[in-house]
C-alpha atoms as a PDB file:
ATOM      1  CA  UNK A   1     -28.770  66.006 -13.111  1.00  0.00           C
ATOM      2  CA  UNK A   2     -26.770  62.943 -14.876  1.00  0.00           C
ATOM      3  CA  UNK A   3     -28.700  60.210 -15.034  1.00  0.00           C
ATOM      4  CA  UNK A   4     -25.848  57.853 -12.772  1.00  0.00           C
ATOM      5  CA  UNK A   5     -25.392  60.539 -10.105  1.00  0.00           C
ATOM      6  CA  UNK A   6     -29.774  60.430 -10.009  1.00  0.00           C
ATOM      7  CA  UNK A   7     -29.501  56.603 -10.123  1.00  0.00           C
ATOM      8  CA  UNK A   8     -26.801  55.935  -7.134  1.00  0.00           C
ATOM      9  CA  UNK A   9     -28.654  58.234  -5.250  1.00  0.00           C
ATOM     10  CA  UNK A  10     -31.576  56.153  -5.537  1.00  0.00           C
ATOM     11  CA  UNK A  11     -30.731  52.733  -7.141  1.00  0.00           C
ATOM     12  CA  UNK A  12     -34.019  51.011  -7.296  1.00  0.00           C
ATOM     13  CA  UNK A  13     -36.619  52.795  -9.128  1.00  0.00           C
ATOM     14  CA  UNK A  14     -40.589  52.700  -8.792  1.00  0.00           C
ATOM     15  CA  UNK A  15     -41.766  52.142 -12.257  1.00  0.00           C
ATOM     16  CA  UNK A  16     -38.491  53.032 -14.180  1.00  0.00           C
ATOM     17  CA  UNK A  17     -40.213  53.588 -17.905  1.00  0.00           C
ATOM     18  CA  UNK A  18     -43.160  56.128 -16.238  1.00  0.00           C
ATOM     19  CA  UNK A  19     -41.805  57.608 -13.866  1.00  0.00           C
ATOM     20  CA  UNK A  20     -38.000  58.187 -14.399  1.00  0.00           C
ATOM     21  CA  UNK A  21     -37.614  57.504 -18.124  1.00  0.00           C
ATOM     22  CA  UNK A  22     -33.995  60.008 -18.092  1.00  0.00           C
ATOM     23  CA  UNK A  23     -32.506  56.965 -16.265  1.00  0.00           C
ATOM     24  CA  UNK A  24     -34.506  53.485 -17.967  1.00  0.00           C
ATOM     25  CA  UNK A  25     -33.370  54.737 -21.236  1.00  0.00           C
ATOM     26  CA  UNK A  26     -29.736  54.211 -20.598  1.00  0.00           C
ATOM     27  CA  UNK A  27     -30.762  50.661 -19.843  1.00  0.00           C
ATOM     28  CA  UNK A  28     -33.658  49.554 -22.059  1.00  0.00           C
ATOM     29  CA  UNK A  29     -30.814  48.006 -24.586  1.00  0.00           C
ATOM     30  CA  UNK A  30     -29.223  45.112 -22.203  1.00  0.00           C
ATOM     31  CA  UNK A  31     -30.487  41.989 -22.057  1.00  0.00           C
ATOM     32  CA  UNK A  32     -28.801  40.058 -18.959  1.00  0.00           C
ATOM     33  CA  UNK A  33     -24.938  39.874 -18.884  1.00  0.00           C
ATOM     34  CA  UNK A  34     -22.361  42.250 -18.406  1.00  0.00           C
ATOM     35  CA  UNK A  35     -22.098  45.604 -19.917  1.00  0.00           C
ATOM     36  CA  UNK A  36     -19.530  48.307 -20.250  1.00  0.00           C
ATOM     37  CA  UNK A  37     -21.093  51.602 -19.483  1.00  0.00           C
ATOM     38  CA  UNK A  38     -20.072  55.217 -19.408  1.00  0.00           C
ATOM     39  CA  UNK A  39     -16.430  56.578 -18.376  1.00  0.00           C
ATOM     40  CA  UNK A  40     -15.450  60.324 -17.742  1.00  0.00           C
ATOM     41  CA  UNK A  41     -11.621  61.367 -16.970  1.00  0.00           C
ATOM     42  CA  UNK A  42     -10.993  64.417 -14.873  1.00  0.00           C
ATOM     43  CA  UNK A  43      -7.885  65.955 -15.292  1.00  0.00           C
ATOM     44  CA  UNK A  44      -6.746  69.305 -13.697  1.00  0.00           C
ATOM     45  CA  UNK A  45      -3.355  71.637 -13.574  1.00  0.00           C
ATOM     46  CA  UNK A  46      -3.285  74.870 -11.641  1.00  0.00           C
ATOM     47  CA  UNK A  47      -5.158  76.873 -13.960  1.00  0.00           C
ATOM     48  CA  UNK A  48      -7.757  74.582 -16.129  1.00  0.00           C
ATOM     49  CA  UNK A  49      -9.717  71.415 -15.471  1.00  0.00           C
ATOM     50  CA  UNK A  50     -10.345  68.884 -18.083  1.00  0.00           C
ATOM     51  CA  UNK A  51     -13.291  66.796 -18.936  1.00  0.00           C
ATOM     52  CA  UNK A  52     -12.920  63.693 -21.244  1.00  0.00           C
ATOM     53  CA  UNK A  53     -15.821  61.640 -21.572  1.00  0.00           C
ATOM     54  CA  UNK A  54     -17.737  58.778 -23.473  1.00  0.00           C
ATOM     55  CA  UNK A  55     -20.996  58.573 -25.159  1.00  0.00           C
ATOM     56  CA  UNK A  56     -24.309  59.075 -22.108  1.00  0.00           C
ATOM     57  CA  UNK A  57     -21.437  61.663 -20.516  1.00  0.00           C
ATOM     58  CA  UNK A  58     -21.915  64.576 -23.314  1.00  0.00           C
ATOM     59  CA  UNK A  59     -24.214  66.294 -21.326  1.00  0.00           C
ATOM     60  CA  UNK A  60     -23.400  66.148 -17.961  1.00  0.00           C
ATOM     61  CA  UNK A  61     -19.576  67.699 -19.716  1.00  0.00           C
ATOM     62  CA  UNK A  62     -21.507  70.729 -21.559  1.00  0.00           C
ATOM     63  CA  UNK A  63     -23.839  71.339 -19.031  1.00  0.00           C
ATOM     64  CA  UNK A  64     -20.105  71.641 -16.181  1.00  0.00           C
ATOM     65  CA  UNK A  65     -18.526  73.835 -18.844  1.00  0.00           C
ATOM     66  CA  UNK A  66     -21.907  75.922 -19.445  1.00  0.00           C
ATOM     67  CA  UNK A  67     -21.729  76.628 -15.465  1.00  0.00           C
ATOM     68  CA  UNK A  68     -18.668  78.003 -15.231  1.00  0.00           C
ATOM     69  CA  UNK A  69     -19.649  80.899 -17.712  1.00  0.00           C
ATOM     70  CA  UNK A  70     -19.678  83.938 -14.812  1.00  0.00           C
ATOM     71  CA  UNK A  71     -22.011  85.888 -17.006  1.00  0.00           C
ATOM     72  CA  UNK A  72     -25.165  83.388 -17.725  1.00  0.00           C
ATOM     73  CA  UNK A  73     -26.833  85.067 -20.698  1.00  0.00           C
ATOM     74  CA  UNK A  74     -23.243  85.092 -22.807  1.00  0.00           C
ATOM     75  CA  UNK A  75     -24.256  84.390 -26.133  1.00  0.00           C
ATOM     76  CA  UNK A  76     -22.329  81.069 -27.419  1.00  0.00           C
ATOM     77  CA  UNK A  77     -22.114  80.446 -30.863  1.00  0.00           C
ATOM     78  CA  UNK A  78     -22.970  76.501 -31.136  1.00  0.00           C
ATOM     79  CA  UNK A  79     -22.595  73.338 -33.589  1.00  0.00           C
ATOM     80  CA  UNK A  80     -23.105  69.974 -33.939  1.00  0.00           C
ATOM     81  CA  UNK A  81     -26.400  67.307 -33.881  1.00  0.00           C
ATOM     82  CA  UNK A  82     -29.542  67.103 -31.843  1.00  0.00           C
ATOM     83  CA  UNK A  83     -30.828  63.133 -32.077  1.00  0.00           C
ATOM     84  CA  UNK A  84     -34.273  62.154 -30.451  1.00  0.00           C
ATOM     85  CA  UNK A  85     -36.492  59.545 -30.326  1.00  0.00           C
ATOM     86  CA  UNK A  86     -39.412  61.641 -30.017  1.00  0.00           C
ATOM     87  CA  UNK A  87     -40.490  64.467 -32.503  1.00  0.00           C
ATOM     88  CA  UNK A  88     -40.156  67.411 -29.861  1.00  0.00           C
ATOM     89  CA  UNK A  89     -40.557  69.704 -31.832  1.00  0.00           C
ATOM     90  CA  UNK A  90     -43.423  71.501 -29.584  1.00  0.00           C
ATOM     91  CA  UNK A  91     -40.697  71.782 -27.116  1.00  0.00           C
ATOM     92  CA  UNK A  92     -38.079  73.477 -28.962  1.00  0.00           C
ATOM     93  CA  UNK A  93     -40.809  76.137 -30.339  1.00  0.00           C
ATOM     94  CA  UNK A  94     -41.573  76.693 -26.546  1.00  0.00           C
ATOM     95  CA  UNK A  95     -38.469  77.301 -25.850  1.00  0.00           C
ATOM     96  CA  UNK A  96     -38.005  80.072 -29.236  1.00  0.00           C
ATOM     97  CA  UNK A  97     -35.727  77.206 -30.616  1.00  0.00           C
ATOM     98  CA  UNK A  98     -35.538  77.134 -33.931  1.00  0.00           C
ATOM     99  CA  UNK A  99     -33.839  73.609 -35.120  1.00  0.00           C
ATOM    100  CA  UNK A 100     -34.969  71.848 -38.424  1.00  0.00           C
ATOM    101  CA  UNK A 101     -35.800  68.708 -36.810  1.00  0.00           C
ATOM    102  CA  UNK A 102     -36.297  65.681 -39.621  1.00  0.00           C
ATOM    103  CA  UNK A 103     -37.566  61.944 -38.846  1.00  0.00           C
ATOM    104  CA  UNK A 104     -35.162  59.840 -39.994  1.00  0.00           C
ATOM    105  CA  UNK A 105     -35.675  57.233 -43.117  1.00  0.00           C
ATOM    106  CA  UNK A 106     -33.849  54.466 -41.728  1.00  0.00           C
ATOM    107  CA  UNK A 107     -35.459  51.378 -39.694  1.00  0.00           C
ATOM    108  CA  UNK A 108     -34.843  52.612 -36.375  1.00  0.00           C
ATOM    109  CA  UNK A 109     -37.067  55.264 -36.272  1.00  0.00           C
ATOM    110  CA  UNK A 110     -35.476  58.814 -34.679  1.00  0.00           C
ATOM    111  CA  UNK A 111     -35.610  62.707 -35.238  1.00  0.00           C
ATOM    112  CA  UNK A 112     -32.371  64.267 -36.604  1.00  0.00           C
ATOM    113  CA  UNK A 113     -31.499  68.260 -36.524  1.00  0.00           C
ATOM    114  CA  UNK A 114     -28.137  69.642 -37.635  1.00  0.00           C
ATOM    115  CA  UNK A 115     -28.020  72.676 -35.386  1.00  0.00           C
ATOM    116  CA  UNK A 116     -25.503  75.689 -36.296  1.00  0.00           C
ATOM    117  CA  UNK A 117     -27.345  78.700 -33.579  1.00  0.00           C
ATOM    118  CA  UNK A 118     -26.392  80.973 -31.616  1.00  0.00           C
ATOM    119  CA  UNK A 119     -27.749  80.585 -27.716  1.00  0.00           C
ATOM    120  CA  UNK A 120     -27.158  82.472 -24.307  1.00  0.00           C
ATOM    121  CA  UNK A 121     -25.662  79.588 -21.495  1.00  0.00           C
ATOM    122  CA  UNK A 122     -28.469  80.084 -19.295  1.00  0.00           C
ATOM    123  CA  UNK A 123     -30.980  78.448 -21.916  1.00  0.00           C
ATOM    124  CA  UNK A 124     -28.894  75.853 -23.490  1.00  0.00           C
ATOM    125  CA  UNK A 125     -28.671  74.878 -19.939  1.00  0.00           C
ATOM    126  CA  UNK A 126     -32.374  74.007 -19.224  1.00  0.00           C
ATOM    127  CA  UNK A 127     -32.424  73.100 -22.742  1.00  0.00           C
ATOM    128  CA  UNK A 128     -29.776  69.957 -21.962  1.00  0.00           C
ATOM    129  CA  UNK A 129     -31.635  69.175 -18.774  1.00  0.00           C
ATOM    130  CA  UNK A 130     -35.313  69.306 -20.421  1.00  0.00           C
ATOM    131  CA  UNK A 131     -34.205  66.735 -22.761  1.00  0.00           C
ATOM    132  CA  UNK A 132     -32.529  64.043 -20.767  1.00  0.00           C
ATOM    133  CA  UNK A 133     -35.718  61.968 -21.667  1.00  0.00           C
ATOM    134  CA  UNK A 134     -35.393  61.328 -24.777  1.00  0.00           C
ATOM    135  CA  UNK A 135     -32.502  63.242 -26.535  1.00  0.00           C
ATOM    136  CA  UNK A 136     -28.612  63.363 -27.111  1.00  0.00           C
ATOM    137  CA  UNK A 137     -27.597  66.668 -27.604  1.00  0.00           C
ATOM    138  CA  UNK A 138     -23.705  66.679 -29.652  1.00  0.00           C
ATOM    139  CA  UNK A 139     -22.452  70.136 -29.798  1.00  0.00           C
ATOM    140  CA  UNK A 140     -19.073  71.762 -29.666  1.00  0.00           C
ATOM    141  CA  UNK A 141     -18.625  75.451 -28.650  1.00  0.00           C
ATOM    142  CA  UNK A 142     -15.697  77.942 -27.698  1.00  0.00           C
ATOM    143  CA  UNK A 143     -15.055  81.233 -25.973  1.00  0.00           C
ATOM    144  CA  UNK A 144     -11.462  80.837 -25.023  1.00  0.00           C
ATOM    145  CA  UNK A 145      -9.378  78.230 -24.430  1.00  0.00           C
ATOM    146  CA  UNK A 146     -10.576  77.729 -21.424  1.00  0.00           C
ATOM    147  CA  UNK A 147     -14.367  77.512 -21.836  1.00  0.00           C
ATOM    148  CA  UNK A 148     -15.002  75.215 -24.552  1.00  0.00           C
ATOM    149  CA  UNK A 149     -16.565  71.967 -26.057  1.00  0.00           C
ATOM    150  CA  UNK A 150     -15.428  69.741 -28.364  1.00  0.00           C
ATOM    151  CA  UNK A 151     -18.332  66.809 -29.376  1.00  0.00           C
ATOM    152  CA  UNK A 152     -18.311  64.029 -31.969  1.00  0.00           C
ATOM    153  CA  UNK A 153     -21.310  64.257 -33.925  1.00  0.00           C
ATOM    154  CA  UNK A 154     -22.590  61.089 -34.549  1.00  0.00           C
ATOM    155  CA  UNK A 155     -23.649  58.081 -31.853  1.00  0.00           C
ATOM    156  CA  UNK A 156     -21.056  55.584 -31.529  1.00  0.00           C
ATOM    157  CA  UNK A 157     -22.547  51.991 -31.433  1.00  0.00           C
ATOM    158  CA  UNK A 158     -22.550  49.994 -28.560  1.00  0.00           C
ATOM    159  CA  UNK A 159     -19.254  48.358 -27.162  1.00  0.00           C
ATOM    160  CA  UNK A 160     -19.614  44.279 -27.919  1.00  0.00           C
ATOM    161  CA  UNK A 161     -16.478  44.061 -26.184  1.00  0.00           C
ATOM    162  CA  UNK A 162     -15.793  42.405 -23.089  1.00  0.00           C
ATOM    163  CA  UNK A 163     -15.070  44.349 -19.419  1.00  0.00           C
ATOM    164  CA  UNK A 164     -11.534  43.247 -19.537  1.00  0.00           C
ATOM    165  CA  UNK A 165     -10.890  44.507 -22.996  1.00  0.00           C
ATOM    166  CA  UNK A 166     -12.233  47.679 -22.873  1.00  0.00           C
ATOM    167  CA  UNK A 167     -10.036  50.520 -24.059  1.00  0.00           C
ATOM    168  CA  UNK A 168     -11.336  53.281 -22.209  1.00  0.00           C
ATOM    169  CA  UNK A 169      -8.578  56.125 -23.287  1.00  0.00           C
ATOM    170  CA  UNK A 170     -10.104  55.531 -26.777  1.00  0.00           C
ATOM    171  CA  UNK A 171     -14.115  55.971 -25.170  1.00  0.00           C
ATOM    172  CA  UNK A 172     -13.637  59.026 -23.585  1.00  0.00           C
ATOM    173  CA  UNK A 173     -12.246  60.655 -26.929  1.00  0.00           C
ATOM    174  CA  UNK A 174     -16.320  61.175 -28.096  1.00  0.00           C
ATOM    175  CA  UNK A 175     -16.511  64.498 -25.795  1.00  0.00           C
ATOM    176  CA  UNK A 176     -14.200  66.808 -23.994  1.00  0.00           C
ATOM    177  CA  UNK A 177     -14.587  69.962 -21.614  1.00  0.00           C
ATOM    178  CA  UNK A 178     -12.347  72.803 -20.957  1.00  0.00           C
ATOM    179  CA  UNK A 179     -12.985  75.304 -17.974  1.00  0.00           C
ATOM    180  CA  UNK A 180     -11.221  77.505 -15.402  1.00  0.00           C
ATOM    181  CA  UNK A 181      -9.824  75.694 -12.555  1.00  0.00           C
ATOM    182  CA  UNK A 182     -11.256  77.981  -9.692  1.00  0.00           C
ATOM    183  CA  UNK A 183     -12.741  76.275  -6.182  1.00  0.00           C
ATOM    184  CA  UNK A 184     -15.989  76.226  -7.259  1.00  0.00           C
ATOM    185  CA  UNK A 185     -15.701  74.725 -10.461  1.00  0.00           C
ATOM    186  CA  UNK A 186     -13.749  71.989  -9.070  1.00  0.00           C
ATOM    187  CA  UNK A 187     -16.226  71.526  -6.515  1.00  0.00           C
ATOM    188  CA  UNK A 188     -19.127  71.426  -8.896  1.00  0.00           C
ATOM    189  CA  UNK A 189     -17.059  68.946 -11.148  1.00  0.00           C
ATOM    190  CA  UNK A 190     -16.847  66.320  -8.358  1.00  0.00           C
ATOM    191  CA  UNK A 191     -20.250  66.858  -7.096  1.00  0.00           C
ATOM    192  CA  UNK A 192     -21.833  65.849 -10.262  1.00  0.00           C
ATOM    193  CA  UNK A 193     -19.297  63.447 -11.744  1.00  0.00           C
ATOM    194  CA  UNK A 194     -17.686  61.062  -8.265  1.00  0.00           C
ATOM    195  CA  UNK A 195     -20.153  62.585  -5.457  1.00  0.00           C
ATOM    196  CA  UNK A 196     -19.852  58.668  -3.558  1.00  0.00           C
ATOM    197  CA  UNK A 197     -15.844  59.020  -4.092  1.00  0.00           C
ATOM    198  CA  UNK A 198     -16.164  62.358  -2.403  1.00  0.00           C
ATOM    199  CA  UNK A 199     -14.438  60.736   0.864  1.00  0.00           C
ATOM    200  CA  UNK A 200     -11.993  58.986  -0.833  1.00  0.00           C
ATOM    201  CA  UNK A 201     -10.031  62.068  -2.202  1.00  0.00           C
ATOM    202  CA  UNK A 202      -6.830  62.907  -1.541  1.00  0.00           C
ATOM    203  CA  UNK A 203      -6.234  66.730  -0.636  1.00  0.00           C
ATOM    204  CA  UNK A 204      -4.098  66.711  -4.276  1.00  0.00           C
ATOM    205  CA  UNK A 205      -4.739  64.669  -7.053  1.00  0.00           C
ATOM    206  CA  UNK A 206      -3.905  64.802 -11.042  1.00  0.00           C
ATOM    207  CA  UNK A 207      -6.111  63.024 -12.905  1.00  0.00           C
ATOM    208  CA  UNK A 208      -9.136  60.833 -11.626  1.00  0.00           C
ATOM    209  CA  UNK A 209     -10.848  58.178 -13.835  1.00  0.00           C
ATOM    210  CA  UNK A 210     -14.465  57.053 -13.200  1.00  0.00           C
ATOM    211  CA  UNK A 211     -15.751  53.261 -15.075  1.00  0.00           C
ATOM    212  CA  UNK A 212     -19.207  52.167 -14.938  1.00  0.00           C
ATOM    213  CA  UNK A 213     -19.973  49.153 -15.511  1.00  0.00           C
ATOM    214  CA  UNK A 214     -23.172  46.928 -15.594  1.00  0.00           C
ATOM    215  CA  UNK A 215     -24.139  43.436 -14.860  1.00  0.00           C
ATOM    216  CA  UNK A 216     -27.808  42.515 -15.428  1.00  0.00           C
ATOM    217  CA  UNK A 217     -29.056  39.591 -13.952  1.00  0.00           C
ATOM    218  CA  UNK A 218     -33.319  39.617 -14.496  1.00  0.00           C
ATOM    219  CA  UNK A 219     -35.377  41.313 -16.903  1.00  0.00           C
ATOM    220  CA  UNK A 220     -39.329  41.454 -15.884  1.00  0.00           C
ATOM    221  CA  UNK A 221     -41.166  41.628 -18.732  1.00  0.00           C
ATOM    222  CA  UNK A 222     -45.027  44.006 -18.731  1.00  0.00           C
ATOM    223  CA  UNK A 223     -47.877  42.050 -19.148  1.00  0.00           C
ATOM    224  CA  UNK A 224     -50.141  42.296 -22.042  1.00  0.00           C
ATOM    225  CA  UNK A 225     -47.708  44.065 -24.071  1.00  0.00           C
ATOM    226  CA  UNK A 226     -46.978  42.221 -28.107  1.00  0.00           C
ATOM    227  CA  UNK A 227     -45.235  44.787 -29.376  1.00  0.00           C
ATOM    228  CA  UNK A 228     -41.174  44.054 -29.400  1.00  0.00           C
ATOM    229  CA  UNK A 229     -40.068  46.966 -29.401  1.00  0.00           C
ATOM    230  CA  UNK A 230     -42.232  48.517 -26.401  1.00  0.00           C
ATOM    231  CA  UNK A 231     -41.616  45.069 -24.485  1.00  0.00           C
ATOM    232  CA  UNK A 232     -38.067  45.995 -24.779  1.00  0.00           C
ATOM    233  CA  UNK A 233     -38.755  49.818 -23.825  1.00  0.00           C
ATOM    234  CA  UNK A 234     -40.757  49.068 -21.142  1.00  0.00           C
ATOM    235  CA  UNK A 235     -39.291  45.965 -18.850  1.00  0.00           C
ATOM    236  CA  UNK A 236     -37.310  46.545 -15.877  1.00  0.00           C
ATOM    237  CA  UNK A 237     -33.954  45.642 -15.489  1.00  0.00           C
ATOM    238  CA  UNK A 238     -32.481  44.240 -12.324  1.00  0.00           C
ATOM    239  CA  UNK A 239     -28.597  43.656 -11.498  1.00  0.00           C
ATOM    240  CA  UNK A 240     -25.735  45.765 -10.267  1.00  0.00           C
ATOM    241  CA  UNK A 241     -23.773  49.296 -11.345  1.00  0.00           C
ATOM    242  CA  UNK A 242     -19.862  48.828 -10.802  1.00  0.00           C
ATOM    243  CA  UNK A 243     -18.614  52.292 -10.204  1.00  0.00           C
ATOM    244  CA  UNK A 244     -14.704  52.370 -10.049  1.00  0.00           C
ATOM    245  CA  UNK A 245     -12.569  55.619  -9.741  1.00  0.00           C
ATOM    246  CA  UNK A 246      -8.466  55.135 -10.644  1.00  0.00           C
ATOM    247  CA  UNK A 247      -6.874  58.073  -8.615  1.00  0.00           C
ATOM    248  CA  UNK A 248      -3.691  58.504 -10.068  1.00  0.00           C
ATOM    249  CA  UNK A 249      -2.252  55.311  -9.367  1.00  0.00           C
ATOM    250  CA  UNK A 250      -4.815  54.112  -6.872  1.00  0.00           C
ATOM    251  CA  UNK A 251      -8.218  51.879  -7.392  1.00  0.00           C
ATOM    252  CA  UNK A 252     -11.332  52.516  -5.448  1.00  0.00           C
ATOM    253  CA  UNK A 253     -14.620  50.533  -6.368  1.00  0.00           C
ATOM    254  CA  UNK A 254     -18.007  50.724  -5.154  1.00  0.00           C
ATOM    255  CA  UNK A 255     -21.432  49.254  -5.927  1.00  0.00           C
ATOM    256  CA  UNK A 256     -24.792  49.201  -5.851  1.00  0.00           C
ATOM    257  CA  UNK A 257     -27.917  47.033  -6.617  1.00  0.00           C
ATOM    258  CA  UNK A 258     -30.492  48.407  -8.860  1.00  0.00           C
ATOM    259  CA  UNK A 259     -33.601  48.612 -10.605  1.00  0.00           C
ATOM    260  CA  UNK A 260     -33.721  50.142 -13.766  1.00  0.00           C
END
């Protein structure tokens, strides 16, 4: 599940960096202030919808294109960059993975693999949902041009922009989706991406446009902890997720308090 359809669900988490570390890590950057977060664009015609997402939205596009393979152990010949902040290695050999994962020589300390594999859907699947903690998975993929993937590989760095100046056509370039436009598709699309906009929609719509946007307002620090980095890691943020959808020509926003 994407970690902002988890989070509205349940917008003020027990013990973020234990117990629901797929959301905290999203957040762990901000300090207090306003933040622009992720954006996805759906698009659809009569016979394909289209995905077009930012950065933190990669997966949650593979993962809606993945389902929409009828036949889930098709083989998909994959490419692109797996980047961690864990060496999970162990996993990936559990899973008969076989990615060169390398720790990175730079100051921020990460694992890097360049991955070139081929993988049935059904796998790569629990393989993007197994590493939500901790991972960004960048891959592109196609088997027609209707089922297909097209990722950037590297990690764009943060926005220092303002709300009001963000260019969000140029955001949701990083990653974008192809799949049959069939009922359930659609249906699975909306579920995952707009599920508290479900309400709102027209019976026919274009193109639908989701912001998210942050605004954190306290930042409790752990006790007993020196260590910068893991006393940024591990405090809990507290503020507000701005969730606005732009249906064709029409505005909708909602919100929601939370503690991340």
């Amino acid at each position: 599940m994407h970690f902002l359809k988890e989070l509205i669900e349940k917008p003020e988490l027990d013990n973020p960096a234990m117990n629901h570390m797929n959301i905290h890590r999203h957040f762990y950057r901000y300090s207090k202030g306003d933040f622009i977060g992720p954006a996805i664009k759906i698009s659809q015609t009569s016979s394909k919808i289209t995905l077009k997402g930012t950065h933190e939205y990669e997966d949650l596009v593979t993962e809606l294109v993945l389902r929409s393979i009828t036949d889930d152990k098709k083989m998909i010949e994959i490419e692109g960059n797996l980047i961690s902040g864990l060496d999970i290695s162990k996993m990936l050999e559990n899973n008969n993975i076989n990615w060169d994962l390398h720790e990175s020589s730079g100051k921020t300390k990460n694992f890097k693999a360049a991955i070139k594999d081929t993988i049935n859907s059904e796998l790569l699947v629990e393989i993007i949902d197994q590493l939500r903690d901790n991972s960004y998975l960048l891959i592109s993929f196609q088997l027609d041009p209707l089922i297909k993937v097209k990722t950037k590989k590297n990690i764009p760095q943060p926005s220092k922009k303002k709300i009001g100046e963000d260019d969000v056509n140029k955001r949701i370039s990083f990653c974008t989706g192809y799949l049959k436009n069939t009922e359930e598709n659609l249906k699975r699309v909306i579920e995952n991406t707009i599920p508290d906009f479900i309400s709102e929609l027209p019976k026919k719509w274009k193109n639908i446009t989701l912001l998210n946007n942050y605004k954190i307002t306290d930042i409790q620090l752990p006790k007993d902890v020196k260590n910068s980095r893991l006393l940024r890691i591990l405090s809990v943020r507290k503020g507000r997720v701005f969730r606005s959808i732009e249906i064709d020509s029409e505005l909708i926003e909602k919100q929601y308090s939370i503690v991340v």
